[in-house]
Protein backbone atom coordinates (compact mmCIF):
# COMPACT_ATOMS: atom_id res chain seq x y z
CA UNK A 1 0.00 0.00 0.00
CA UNK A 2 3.04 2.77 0.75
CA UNK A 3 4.32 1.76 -2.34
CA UNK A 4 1.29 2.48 -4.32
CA UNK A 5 0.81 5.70 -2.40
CA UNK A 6 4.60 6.77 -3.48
CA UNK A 7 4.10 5.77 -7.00
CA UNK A 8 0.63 8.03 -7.10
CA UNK A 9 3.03 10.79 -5.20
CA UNK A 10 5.56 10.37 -8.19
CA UNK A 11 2.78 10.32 -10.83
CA UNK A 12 1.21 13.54 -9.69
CA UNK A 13 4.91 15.10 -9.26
CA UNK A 14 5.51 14.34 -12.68
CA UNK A 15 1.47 15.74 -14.09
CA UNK A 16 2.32 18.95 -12.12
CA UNK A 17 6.09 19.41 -14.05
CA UNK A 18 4.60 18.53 -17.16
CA UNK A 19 1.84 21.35 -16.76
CA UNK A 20 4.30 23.74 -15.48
CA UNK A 21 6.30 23.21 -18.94
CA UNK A 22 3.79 23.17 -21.15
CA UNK A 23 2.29 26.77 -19.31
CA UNK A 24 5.69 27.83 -19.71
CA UNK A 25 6.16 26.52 -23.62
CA UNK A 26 3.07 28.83 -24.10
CA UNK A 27 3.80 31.70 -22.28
CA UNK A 28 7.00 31.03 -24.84
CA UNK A 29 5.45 31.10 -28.08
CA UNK A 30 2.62 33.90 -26.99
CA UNK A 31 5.69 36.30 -26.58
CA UNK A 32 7.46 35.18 -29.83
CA UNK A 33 4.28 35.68 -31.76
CA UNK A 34 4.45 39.32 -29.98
CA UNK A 35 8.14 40.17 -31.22
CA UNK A 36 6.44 39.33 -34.66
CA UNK A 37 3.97 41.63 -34.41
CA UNK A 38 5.92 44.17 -33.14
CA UNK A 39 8.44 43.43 -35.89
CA UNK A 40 6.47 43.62 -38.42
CA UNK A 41 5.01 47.07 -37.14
CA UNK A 42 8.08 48.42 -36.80
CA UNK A 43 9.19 47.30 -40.57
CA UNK A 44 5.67 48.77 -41.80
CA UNK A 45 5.78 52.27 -40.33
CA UNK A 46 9.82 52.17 -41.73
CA UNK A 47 8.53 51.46 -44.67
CA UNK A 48 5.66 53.90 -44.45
CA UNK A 49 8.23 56.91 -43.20
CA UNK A 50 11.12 56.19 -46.09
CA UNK A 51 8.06 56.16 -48.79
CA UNK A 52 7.20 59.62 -47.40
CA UNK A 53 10.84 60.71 -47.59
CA UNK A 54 11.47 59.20 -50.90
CA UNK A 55 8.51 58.34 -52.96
CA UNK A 56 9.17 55.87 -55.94
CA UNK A 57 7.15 54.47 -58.61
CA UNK A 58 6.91 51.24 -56.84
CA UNK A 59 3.89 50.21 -54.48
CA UNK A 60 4.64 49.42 -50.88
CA UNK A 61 4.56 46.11 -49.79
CA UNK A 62 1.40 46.70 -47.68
CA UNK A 63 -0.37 48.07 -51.12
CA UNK A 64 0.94 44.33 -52.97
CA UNK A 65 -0.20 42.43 -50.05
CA UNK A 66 -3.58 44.08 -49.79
CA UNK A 67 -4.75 43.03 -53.44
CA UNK A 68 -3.63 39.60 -52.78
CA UNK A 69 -6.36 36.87 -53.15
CA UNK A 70 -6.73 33.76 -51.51
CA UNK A 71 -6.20 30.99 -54.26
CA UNK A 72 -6.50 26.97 -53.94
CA UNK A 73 -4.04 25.22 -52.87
CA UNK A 74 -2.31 22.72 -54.60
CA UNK A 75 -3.94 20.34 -52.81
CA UNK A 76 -6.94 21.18 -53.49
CA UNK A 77 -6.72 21.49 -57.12
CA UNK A 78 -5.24 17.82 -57.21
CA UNK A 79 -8.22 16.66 -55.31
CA UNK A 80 -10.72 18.40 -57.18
CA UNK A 81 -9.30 16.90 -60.52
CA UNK A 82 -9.16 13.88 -59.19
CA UNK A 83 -13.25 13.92 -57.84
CA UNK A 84 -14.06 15.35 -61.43
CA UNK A 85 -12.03 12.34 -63.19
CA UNK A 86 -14.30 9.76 -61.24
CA UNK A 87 -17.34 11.33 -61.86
CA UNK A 88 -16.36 11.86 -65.41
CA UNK A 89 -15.53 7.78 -65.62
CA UNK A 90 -18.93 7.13 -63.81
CA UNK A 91 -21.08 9.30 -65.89
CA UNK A 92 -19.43 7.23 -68.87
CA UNK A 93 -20.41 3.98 -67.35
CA UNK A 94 -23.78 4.67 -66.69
CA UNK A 95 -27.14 4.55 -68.21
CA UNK A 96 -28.42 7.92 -68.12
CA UNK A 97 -31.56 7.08 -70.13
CA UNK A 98 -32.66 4.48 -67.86
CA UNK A 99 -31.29 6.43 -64.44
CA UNK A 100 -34.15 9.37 -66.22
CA UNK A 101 -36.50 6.88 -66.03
CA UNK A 102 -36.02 5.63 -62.42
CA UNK A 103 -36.18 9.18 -61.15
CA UNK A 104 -39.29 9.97 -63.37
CA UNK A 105 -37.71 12.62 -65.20
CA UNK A 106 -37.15 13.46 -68.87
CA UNK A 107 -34.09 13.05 -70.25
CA UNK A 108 -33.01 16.16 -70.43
CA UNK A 109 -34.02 17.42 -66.97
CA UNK A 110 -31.80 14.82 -65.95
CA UNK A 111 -28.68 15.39 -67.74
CA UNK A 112 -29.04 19.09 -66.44
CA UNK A 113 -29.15 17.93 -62.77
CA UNK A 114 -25.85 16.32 -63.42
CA UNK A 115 -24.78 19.92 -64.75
CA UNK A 116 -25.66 22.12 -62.13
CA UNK A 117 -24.19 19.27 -59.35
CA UNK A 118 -20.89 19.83 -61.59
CA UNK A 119 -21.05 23.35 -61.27
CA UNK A 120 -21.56 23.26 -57.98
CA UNK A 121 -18.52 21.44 -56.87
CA UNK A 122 -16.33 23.08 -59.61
CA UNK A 123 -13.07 24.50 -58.35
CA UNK A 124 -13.83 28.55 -59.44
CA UNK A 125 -10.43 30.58 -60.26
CA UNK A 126 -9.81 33.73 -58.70
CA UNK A 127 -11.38 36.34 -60.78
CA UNK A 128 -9.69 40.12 -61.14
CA UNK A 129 -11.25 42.81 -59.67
CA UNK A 130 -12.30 46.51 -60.30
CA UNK A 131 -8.86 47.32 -58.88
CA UNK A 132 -7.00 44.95 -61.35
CA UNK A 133 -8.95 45.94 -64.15
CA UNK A 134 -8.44 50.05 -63.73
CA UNK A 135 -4.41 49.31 -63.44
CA UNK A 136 -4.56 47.69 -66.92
CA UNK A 137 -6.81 50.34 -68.15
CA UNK A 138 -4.52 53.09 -67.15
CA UNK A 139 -1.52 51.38 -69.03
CA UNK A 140 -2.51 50.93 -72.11
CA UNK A 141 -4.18 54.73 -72.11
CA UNK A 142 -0.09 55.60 -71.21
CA UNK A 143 1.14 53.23 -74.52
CA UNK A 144 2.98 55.66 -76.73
CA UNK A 145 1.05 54.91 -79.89
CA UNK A 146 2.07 53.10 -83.15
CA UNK A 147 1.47 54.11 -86.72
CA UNK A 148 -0.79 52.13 -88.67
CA UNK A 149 0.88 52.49 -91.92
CA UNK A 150 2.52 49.64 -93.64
CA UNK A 151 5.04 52.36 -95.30
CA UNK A 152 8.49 53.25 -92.89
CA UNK A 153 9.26 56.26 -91.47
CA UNK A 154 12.72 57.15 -91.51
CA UNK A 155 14.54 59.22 -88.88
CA UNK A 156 14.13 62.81 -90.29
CA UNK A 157 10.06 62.04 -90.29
CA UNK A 158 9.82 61.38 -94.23
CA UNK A 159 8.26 57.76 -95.36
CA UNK A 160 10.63 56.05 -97.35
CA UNK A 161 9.38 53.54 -99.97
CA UNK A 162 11.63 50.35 -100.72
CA UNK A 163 12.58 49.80 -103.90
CA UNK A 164 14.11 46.67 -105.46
CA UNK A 165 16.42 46.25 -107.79
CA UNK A 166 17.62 43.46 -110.24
């Protein structure tokens, strides 16, 4: 029985260490996810006071990672081909006139039900916004513009014709 009570003793020792680390493991990593907040603060507003100083033609890194927009993963774009390739090899195997039929619907109803259930699960891409399309717009306003004219223009301004000789 005193041996029991010891190794119970020992046991709840060894419970009361292991919460002590793990409180201190998290005290750990809540003030290392603090520095990075602070350092990436700090790095922002530098950023912020040089563009004042110096402004230049190209965006801030705060401006870049604004427009960014979430896009699948990997991942996900391997698992979503791979659902779409299955259901692609069932539809082939299947009897879609007689599956109408069972489900007392025409034909056609039927083989738009399988539509809209593709669309539905189809992986959409990322489409460009207002902001995306207005940068592109401004650019091509700014494109010095070419002459339409087959003939050249030489350097003083005159068109030149080419001539051949045998």
């Amino acid at each position: 029985r005193h041996v029991k009570q010891q190794e119970k003793a020992r046991w709840q020792e060894l419970e009361y260490k292991r919460e002590e680390r793990q409180q201190e493991r998290e005290a750990q990593r809540a003030l290392r996810v603090i520095y990075e907040v602070d350092k990436l603060k700090t790095e922002a507003s530098e950023e912020l006071e040089s563009f004042i100083l110096n402004p230049e033609p190209v965006p801030l890194r705060q401006v870049l990672a604004g427009r960014m927009r979430p896009v699948p993963t990997v991942t996900e774009l391997l698992a979503s081909y791979k659902d779409q390739k299955e259901e692609l090899q069932e539809l082939m195997e299947q009897d879609i006139p007689t599956r109408a039929l069972l489900r007392n619907q025409s034909l056609f109803q039927y083989v738009r039900d399988i539509q809209l259930k593709a669309e539905a699960v189809r992986v959409q891409p990322p489409q460009p916004q207002m902001v995306d399309l207005g940068r592109s717009r401004n650019r091509a306003s700014h494109s010095p513009k070419r002459s339409s004219s087959p003939r050249m223009q030489n350097r003083s301004g005159g068109v030149s014709t080419m001539r051949f000789t045998k």
